[in-house]
N, C-alpha and C. Protein backbone atom coordinates (compact mmCIF):
# COMPACT_ATOMS: atom_id res chain seq x y z
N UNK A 1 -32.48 8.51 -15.37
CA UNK A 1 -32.25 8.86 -13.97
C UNK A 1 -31.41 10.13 -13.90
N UNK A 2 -31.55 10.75 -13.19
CA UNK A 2 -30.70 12.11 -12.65
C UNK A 2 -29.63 11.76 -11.99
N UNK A 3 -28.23 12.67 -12.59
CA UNK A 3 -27.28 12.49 -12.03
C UNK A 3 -27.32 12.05 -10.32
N UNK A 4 -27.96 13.37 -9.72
CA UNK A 4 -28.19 13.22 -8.43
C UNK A 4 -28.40 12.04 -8.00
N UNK A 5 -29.36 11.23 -8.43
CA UNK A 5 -30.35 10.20 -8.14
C UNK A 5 -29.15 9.50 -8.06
N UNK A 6 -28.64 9.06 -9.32
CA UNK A 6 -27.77 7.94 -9.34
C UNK A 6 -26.41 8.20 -8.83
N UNK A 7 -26.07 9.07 -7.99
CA UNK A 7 -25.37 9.22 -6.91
C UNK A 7 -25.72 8.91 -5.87
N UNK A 8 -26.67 9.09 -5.09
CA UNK A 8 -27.76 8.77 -4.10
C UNK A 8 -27.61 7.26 -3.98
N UNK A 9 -27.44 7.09 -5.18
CA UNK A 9 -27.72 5.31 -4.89
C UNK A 9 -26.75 4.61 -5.10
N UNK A 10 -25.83 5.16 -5.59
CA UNK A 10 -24.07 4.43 -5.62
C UNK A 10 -23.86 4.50 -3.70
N UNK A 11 -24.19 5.79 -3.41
CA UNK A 11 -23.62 6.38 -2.11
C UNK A 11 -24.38 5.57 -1.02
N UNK A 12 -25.69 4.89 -1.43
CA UNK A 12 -26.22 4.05 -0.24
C UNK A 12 -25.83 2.59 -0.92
N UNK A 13 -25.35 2.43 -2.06
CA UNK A 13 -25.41 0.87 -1.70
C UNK A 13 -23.93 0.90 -1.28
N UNK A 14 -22.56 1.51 -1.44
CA UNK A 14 -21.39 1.35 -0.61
C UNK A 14 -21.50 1.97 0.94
N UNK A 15 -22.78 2.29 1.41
CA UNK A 15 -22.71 2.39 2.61
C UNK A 15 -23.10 1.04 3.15
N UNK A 16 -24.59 0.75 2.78
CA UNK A 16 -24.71 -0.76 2.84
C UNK A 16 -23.93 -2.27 2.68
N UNK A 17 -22.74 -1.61 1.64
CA UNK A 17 -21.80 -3.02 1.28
C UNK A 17 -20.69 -2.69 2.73
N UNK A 18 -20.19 -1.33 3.38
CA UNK A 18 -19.62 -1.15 3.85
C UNK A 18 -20.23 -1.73 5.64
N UNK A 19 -21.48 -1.77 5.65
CA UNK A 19 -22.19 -1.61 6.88
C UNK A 19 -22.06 -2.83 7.15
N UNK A 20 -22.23 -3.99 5.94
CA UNK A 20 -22.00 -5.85 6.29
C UNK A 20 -20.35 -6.26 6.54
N UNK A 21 -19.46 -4.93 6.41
CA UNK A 21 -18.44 -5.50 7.06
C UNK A 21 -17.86 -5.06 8.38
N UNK A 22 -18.86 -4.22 9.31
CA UNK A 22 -18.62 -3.90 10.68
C UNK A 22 -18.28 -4.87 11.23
N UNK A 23 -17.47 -4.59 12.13
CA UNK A 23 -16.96 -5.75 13.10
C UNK A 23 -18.18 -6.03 14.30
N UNK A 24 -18.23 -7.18 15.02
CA UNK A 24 -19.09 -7.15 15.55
C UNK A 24 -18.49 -7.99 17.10
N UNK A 25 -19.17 -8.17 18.16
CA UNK A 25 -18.52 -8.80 19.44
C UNK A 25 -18.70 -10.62 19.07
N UNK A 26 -17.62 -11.31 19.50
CA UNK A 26 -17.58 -12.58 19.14
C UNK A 26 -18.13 -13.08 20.20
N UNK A 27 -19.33 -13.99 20.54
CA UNK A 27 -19.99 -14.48 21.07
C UNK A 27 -18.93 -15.94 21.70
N UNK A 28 -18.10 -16.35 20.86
CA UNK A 28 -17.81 -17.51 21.42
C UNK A 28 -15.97 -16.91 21.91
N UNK A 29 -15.95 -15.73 22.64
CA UNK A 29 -14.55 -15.81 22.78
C UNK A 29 -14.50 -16.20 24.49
N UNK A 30 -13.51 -16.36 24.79
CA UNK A 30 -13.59 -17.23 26.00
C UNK A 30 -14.45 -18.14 26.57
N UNK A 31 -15.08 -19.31 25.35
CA UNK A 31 -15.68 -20.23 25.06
C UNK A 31 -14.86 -21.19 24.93
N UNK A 32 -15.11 -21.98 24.89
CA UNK A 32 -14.15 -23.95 24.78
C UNK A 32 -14.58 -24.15 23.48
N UNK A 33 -13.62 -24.78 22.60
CA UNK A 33 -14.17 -25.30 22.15
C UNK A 33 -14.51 -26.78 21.64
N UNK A 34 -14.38 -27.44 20.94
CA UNK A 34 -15.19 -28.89 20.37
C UNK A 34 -14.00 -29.66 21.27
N UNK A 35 -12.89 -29.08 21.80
CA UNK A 35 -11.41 -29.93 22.14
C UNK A 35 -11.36 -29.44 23.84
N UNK A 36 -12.22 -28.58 23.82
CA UNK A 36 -12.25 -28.15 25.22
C UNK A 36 -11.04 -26.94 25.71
N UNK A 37 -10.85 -26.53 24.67
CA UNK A 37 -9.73 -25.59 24.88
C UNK A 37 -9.92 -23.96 23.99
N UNK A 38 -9.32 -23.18 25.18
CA UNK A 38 -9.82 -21.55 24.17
C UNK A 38 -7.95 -20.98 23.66
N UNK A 39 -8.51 -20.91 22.42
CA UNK A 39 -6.64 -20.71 21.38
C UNK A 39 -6.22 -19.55 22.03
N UNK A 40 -5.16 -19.16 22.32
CA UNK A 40 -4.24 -18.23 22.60
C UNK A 40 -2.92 -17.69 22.30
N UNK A 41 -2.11 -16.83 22.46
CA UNK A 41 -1.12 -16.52 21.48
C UNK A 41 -0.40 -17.09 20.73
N UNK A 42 0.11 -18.69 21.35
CA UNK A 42 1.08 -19.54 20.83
C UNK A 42 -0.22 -20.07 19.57
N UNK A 43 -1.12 -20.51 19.89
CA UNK A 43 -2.06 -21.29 18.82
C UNK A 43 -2.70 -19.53 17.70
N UNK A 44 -2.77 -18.67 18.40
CA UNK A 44 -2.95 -17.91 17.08
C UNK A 44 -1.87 -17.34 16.48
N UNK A 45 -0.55 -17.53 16.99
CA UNK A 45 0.58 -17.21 15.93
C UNK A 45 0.84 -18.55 14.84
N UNK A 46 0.98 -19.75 15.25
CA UNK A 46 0.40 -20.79 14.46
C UNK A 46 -0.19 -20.61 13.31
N UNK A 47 -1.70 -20.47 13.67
CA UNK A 47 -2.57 -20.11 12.74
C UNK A 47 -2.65 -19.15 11.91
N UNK A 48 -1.63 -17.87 12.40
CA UNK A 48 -1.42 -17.09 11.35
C UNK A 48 -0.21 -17.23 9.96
N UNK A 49 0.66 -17.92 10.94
CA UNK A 49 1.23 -18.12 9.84
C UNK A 49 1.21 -19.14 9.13
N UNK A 50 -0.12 -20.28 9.02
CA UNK A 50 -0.11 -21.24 8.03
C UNK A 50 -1.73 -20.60 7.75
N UNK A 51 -2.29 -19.99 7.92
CA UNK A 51 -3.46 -18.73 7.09
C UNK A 51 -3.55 -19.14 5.85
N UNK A 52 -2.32 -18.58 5.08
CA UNK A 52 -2.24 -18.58 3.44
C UNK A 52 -2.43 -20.24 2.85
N UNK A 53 -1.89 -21.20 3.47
CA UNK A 53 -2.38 -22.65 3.09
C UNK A 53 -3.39 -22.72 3.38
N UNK A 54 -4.09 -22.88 4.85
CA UNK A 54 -5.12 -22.93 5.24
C UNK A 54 -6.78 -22.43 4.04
N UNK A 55 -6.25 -21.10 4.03
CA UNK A 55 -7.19 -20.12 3.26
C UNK A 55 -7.00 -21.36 1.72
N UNK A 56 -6.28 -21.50 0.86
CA UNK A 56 -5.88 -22.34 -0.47
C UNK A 56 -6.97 -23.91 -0.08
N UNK A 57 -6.61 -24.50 1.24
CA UNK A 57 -7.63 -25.51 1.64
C UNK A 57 -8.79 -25.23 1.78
N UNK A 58 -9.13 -24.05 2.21
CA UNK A 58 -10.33 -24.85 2.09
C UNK A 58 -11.63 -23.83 1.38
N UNK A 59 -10.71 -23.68 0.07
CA UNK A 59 -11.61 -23.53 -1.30
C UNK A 59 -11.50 -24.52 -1.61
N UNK A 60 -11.01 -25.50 -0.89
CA UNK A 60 -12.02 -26.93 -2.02
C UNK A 60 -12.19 -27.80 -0.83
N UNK A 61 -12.13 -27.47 0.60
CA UNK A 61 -12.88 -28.60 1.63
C UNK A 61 -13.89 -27.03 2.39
N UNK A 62 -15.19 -27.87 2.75
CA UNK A 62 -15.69 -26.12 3.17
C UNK A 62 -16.01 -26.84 4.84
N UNK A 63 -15.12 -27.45 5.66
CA UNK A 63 -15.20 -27.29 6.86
C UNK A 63 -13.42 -26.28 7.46
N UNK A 64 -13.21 -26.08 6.95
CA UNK A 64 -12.03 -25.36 6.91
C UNK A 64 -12.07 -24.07 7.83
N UNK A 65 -11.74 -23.45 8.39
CA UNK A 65 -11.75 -21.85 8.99
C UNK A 65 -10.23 -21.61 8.91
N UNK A 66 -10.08 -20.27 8.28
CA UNK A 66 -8.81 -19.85 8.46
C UNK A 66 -8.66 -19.33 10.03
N UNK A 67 -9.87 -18.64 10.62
CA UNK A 67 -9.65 -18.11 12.01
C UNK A 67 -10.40 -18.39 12.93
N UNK A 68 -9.69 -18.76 14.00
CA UNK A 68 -10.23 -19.83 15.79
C UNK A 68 -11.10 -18.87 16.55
N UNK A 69 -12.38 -18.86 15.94
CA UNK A 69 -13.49 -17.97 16.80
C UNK A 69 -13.51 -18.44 18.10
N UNK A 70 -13.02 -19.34 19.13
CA UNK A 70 -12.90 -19.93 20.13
C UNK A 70 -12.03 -19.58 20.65
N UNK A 71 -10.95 -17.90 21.17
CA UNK A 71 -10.37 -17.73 21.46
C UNK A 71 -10.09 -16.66 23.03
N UNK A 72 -9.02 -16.00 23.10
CA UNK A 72 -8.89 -15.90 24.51
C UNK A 72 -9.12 -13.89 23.92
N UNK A 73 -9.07 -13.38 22.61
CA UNK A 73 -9.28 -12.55 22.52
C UNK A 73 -7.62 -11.52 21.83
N UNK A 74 -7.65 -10.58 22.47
CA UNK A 74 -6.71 -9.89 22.58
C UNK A 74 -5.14 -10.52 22.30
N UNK A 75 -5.03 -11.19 23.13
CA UNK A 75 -3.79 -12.26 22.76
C UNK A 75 -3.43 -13.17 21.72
N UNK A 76 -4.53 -13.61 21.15
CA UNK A 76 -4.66 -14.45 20.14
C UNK A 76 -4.92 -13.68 18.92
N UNK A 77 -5.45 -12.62 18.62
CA UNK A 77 -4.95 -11.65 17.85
C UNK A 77 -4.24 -10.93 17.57
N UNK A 78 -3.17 -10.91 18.36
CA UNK A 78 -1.79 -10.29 18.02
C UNK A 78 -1.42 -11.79 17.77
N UNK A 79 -1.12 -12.46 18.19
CA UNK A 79 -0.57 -13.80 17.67
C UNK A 79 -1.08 -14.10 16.22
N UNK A 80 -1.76 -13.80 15.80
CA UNK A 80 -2.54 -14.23 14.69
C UNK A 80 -2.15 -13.37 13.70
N UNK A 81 -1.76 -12.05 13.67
CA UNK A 81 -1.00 -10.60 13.00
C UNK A 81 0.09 -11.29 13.11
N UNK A 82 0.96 -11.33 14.18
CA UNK A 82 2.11 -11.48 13.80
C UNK A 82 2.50 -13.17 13.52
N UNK A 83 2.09 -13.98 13.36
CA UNK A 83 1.93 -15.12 12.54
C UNK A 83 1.91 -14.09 10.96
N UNK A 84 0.71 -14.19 10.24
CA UNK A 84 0.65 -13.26 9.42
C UNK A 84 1.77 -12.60 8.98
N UNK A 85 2.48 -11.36 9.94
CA UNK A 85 3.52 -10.58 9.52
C UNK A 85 4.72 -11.43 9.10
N UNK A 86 5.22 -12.52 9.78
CA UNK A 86 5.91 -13.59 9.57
C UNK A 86 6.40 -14.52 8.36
N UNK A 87 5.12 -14.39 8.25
CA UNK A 87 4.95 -15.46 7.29
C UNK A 87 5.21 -15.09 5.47
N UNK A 88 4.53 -13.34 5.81
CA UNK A 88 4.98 -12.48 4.95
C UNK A 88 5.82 -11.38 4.76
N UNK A 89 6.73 -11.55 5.23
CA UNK A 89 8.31 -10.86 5.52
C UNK A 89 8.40 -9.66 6.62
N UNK A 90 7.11 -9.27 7.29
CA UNK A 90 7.19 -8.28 8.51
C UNK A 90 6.77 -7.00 7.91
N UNK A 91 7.30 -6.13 8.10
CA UNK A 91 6.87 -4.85 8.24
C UNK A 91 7.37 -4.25 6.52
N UNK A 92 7.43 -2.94 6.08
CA UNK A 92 8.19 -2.54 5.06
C UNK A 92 9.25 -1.88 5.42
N UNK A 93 10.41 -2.48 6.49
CA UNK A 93 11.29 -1.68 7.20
C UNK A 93 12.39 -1.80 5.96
N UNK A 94 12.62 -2.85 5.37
CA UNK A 94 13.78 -3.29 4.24
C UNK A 94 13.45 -2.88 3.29
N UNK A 95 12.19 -2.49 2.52
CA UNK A 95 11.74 -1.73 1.37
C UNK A 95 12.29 -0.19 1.79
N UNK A 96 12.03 0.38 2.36
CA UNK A 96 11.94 1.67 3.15
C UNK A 96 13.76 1.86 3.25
N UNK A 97 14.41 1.10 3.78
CA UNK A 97 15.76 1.54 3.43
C UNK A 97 16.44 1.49 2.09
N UNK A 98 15.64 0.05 1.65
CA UNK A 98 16.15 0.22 -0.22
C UNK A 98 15.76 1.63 -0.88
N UNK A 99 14.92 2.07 -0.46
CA UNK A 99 14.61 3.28 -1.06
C UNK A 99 15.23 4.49 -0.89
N UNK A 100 15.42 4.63 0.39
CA UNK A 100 16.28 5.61 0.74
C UNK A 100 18.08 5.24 0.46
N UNK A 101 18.09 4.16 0.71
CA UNK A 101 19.54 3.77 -0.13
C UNK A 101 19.53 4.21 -2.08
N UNK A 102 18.35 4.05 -2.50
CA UNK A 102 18.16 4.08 -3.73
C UNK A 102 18.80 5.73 -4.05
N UNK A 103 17.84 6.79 -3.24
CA UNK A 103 18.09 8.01 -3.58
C UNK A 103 19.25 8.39 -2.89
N UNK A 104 19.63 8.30 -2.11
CA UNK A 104 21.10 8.70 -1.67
C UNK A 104 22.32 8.54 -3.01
N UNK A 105 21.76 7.29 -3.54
CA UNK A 105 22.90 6.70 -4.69
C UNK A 105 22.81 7.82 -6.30
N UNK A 106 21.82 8.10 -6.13
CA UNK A 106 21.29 8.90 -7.64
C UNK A 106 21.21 10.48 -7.05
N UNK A 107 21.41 10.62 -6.22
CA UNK A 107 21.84 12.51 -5.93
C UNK A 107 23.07 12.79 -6.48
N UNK A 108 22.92 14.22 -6.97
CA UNK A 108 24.07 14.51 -7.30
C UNK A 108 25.32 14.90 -5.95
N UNK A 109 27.07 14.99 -6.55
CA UNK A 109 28.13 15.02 -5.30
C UNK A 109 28.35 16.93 -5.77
């Protein structure tokens, strides 16, 4: 095969691997669901921050969802981030000063 060629075809199959992970519109958001209820910030901050168990469950039960496609949208996705951010220490605001604390300490006086 020609270099070319087999560039050509690296370059369409990561367009193709890239194209199955477009986001797409959720059909069931401001939908009810099985409980009669659509999740919202308090239930997707919840869910974000027990995610990481959740996700561990259910590689070995497969009715499991880490995320409430039955939701109010907008609200329940920031709830669901910052669950998430939570759960995993927030932002890199404390890295970011260790660092700059770091070099302040090792300059020369």
């Amino acid at each position: 095969m020609k270099p070319t060629l087999a560039v050509l075809m690296l370059v369409l199959l990561l367009l193709s691997t890239l194209a199955g992970c477009a986001p797409s519109p959720n059909p069931s958001k401001a939908v009810a669901g099985k409980h009669g209820e659509v999740a919202g910030f308090w239930i997707g901050l919840w869910q974000g921050f027990i995610a990481p168990f959740v996700f561990v469950a259910s590689l070995f039960k497969a009715d499991l969802n880490v995320y409430e496609v039955h939701n109010n949208g907008v609200w329940y996705n920031f709830g669901y981030l910052f669950g998430l951010a939570c759960f995993f220490g927030g932002g890199g605001n404390r890295a970011s000063r260790r660092c700059g604390g770091a070099r302040l300490a090792r300059a020369p006086q």
